[in-house]
C-alpha atoms as a PDB file:
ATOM      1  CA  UNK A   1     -68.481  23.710  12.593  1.00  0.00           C
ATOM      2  CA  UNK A   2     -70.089  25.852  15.280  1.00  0.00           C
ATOM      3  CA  UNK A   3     -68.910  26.383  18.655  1.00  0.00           C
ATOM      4  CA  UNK A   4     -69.079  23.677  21.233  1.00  0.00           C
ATOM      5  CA  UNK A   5     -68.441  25.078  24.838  1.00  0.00           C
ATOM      6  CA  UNK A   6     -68.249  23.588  28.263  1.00  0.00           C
ATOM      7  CA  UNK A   7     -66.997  19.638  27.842  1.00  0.00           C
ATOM      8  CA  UNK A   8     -64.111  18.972  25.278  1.00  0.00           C
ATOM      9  CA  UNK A   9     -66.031  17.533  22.813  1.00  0.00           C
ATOM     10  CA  UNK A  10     -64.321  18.614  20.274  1.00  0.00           C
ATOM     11  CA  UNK A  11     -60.920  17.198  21.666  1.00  0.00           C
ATOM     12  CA  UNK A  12     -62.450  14.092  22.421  1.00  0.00           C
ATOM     13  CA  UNK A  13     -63.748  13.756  18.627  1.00  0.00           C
ATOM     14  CA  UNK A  14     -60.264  14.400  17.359  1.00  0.00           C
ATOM     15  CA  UNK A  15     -58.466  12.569  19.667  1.00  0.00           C
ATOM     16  CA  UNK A  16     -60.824   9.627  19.157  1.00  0.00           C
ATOM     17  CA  UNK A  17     -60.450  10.107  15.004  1.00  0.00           C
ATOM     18  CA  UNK A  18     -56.644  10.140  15.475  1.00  0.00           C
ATOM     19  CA  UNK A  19     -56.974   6.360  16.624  1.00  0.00           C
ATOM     20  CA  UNK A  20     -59.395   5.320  14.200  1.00  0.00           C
ATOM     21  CA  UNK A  21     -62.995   4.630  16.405  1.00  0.00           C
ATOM     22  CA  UNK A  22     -65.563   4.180  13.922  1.00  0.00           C
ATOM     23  CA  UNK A  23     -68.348   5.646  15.697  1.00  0.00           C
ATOM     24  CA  UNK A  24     -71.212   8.212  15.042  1.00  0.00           C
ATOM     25  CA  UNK A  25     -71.920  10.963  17.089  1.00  0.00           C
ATOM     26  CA  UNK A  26     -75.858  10.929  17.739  1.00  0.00           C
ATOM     27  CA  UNK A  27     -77.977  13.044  20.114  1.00  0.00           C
ATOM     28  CA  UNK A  28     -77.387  16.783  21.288  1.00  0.00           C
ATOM     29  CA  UNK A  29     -74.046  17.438  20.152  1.00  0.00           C
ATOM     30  CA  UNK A  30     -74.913  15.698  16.510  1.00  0.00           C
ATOM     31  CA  UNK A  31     -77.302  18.632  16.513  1.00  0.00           C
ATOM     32  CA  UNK A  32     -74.841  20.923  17.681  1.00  0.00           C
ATOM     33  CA  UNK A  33     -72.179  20.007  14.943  1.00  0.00           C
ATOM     34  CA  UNK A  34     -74.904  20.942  12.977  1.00  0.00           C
ATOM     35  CA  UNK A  35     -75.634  24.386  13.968  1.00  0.00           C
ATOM     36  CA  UNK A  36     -78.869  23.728  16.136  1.00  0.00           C
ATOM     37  CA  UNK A  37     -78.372  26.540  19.206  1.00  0.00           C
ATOM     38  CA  UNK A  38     -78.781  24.038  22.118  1.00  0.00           C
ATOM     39  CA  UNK A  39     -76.758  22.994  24.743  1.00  0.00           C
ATOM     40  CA  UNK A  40     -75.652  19.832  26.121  1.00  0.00           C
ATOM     41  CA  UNK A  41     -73.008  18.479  29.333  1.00  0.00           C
ATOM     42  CA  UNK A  42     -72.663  14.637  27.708  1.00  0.00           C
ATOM     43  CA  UNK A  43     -71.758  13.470  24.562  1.00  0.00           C
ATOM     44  CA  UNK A  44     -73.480  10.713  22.563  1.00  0.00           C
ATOM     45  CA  UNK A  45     -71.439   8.186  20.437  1.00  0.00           C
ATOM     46  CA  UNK A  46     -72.597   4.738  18.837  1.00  0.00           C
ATOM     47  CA  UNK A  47     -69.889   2.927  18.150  1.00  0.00           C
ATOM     48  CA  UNK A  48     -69.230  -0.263  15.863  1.00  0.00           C
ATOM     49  CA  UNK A  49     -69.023  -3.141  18.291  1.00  0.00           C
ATOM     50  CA  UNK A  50     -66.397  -5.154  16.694  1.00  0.00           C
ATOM     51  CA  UNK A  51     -63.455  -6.354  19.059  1.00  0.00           C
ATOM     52  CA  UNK A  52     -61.104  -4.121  17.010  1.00  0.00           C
ATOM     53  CA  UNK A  53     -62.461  -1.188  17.035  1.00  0.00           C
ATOM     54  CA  UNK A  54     -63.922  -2.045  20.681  1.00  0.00           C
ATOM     55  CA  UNK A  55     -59.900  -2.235  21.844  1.00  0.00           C
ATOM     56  CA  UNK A  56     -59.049   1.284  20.020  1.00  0.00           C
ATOM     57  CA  UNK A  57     -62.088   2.858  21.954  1.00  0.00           C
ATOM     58  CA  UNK A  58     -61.227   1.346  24.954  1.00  0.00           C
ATOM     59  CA  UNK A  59     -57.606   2.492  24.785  1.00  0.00           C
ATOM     60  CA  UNK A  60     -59.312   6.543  24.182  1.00  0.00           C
ATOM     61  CA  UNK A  61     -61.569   6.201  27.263  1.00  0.00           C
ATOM     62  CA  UNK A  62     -58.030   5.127  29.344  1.00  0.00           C
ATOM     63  CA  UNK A  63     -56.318   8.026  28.527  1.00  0.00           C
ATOM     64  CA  UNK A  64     -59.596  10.270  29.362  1.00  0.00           C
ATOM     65  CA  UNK A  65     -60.013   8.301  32.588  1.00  0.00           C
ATOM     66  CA  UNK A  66     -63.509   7.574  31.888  1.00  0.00           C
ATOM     67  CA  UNK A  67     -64.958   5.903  34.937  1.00  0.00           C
ATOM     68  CA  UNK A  68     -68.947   4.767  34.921  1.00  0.00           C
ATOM     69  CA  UNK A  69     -70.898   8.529  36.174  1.00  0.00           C
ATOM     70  CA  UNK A  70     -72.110   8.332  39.471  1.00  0.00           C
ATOM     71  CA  UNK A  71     -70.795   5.015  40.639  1.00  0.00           C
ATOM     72  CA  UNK A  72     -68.387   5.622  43.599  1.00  0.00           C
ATOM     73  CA  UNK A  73     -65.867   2.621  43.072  1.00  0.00           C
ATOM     74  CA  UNK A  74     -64.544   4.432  39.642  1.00  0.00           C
ATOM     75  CA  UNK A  75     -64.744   1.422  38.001  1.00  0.00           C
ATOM     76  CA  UNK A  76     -64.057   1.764  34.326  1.00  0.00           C
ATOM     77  CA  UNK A  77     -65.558  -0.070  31.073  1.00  0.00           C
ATOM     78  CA  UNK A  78     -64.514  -3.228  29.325  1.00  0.00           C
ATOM     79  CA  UNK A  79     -64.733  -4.444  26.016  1.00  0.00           C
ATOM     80  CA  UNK A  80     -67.953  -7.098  27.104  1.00  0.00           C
ATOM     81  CA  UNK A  81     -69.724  -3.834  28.253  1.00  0.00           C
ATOM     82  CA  UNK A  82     -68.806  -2.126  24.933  1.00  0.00           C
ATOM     83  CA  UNK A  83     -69.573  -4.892  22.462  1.00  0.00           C
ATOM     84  CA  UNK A  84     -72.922  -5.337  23.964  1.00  0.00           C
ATOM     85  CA  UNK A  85     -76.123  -2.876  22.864  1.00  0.00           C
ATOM     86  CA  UNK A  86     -76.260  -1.461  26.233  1.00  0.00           C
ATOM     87  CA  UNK A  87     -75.328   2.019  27.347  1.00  0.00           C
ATOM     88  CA  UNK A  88     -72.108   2.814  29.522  1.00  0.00           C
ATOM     89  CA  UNK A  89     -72.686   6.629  30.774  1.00  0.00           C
ATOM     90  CA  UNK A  90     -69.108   7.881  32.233  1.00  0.00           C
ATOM     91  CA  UNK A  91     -67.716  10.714  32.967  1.00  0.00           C
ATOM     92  CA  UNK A  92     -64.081  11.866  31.838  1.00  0.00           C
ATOM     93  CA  UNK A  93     -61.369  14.507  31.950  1.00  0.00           C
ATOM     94  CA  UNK A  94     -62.947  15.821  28.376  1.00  0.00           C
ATOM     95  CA  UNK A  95     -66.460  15.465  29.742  1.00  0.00           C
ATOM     96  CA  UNK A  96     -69.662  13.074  30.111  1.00  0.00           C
ATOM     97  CA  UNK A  97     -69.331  10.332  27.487  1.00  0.00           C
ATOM     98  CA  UNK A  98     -71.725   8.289  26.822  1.00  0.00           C
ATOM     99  CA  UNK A  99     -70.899   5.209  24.758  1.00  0.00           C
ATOM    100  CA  UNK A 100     -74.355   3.745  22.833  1.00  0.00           C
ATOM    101  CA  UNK A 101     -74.155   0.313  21.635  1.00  0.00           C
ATOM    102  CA  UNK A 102     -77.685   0.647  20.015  1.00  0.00           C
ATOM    103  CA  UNK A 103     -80.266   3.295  19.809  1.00  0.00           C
ATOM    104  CA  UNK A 104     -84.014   3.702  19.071  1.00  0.00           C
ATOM    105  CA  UNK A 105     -84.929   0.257  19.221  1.00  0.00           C
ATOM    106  CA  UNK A 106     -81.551  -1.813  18.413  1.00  0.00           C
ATOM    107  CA  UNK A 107     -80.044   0.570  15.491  1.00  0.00           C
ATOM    108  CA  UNK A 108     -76.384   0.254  16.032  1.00  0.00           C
ATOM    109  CA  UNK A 109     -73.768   1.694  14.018  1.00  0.00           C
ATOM    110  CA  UNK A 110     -74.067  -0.042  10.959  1.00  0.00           C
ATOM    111  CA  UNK A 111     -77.803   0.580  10.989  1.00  0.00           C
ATOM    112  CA  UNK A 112     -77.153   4.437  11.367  1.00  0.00           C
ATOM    113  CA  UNK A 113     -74.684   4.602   9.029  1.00  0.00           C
ATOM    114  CA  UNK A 114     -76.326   5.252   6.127  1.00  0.00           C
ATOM    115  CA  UNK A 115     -78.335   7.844   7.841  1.00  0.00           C
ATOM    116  CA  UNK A 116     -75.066   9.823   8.948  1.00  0.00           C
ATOM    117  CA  UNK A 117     -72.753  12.406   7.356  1.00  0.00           C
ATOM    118  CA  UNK A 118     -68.808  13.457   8.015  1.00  0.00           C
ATOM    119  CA  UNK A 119     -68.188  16.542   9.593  1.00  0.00           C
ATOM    120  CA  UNK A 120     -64.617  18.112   9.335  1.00  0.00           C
ATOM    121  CA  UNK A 121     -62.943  18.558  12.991  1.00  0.00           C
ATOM    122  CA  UNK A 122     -60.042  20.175  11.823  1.00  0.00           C
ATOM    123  CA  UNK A 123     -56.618  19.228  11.770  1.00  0.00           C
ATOM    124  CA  UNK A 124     -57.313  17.259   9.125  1.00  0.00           C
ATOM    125  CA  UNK A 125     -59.782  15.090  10.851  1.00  0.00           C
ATOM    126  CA  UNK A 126     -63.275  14.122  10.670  1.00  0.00           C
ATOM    127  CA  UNK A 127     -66.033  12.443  12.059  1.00  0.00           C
ATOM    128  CA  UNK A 128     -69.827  10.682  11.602  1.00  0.00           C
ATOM    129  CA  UNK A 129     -72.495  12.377  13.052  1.00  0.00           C
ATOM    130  CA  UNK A 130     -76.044  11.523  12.616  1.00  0.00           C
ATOM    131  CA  UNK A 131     -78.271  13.263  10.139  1.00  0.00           C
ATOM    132  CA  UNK A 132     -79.951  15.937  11.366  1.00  0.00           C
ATOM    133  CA  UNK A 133     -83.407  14.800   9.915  1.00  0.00           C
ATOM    134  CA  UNK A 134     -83.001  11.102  11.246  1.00  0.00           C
ATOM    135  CA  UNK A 135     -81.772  12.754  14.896  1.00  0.00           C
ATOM    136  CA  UNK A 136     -85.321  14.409  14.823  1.00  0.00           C
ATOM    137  CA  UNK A 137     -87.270  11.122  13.796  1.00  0.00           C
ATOM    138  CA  UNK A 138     -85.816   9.217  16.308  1.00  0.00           C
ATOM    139  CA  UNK A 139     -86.009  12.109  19.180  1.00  0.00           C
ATOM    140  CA  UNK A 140     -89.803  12.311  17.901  1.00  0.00           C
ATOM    141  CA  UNK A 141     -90.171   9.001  18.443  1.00  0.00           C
ATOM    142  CA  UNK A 142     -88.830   8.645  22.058  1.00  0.00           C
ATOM    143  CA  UNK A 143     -91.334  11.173  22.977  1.00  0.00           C
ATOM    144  CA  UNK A 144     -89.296  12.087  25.983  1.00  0.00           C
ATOM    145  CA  UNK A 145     -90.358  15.268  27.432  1.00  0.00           C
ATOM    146  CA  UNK A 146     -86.368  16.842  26.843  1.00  0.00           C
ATOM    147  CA  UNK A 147     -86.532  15.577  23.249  1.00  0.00           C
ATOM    148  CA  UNK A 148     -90.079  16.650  22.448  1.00  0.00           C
ATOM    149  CA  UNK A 149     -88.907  20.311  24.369  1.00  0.00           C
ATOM    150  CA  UNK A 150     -86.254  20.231  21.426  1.00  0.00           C
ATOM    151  CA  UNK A 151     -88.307  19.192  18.756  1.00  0.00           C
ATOM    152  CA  UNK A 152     -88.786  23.102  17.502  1.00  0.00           C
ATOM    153  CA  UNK A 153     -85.410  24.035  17.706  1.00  0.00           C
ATOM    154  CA  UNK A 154     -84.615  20.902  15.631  1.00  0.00           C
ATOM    155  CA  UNK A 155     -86.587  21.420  12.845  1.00  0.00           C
ATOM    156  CA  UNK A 156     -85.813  24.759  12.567  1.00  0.00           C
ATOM    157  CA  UNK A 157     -82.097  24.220  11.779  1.00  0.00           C
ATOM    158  CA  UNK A 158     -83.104  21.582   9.343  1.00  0.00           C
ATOM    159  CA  UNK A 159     -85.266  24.402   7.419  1.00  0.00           C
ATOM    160  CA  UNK A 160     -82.605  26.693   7.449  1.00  0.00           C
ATOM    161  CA  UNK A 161     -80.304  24.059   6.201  1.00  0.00           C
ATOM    162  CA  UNK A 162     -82.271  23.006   3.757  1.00  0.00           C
ATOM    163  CA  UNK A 163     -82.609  26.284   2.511  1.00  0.00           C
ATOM    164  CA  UNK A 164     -78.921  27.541   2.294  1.00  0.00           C
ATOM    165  CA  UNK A 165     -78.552  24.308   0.206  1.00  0.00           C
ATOM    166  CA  UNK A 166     -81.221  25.301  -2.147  1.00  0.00           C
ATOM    167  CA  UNK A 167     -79.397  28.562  -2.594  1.00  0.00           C
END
């Protein structure tokens, strides 16, 4: 897996596969994981919004102190923010996390699923992380002007993915 500096993603992924949070990572640090050269300062997860896995996640986010970013009262999520499709953007000890209950137009983890693949984290871990080619569609789609600036970038990695796989 290539480098990840700055935040403790990586920490947070393991630490967060240690207790079981079905989740996949989407947006930059998908990309990342899969050897695209940008750069992020937040992580991106969609999580399955059952009340199970809801409590594990919530119990993570405790013990990273993640408190809503931005919002002076620190106040911190609860499972009725995290089993709705909203998104809860916090900050933590390990870095910005945000938690996605749904993406590109109500695709929440069981939608994305299919569209994801498990990375190894080490330590015997792993973790989902969203397809590099479905990451593009859906950043194409948004038509954002930071997701349209990474569009390039983005599709090259896929190429040159798709071509050490053809070799």
């Amino acid at each position: 897996m290539p480098s990840i500096r700055g935040p403790h993603f990586v920490e947070l992924l393991r630490l967060l596969a240690r207790n079981d949070v079905e989740l996949i990572v989407v947006g930059v640090v998908a990309a990342v994981m899969q050897g695209a050269p940008v750069t992020t300062y937040d992580i991106d997860l969609v999580h399955r919004r059952t009340p199970e896995n809801v409590s594990r996640l919530l119990r993570v986010l405790q013990e990273v102190d993640a408190v809503y970013r931005g919002d002076p009262r620190n106040l911190t999520p609860t499972a009725e923010h995290l089993l709705g499709t909203g998104h809860q953007l916090m900050e933590s000890r390990l870095g910005d996390v945000d938690c996605l209950g749904a993406i590109d137009d109500g695709a929440g983890f069981d939608e994305l699923l299919a569209h994801s693949v498990t990375l190894d984290l080490g330590e015997g871990l792993s973790c989902r992380v969203l397809a590099l080619s479905k990451l593009i569609e859906i950043k194409r789609r948004a038509g954002r002007p930071k997701d349209v600036a990474a569009l390039p970038v983005l599709e090259a990695t896929l190429d040159e993915l798709r071509k050490k796989h053809d070799e």
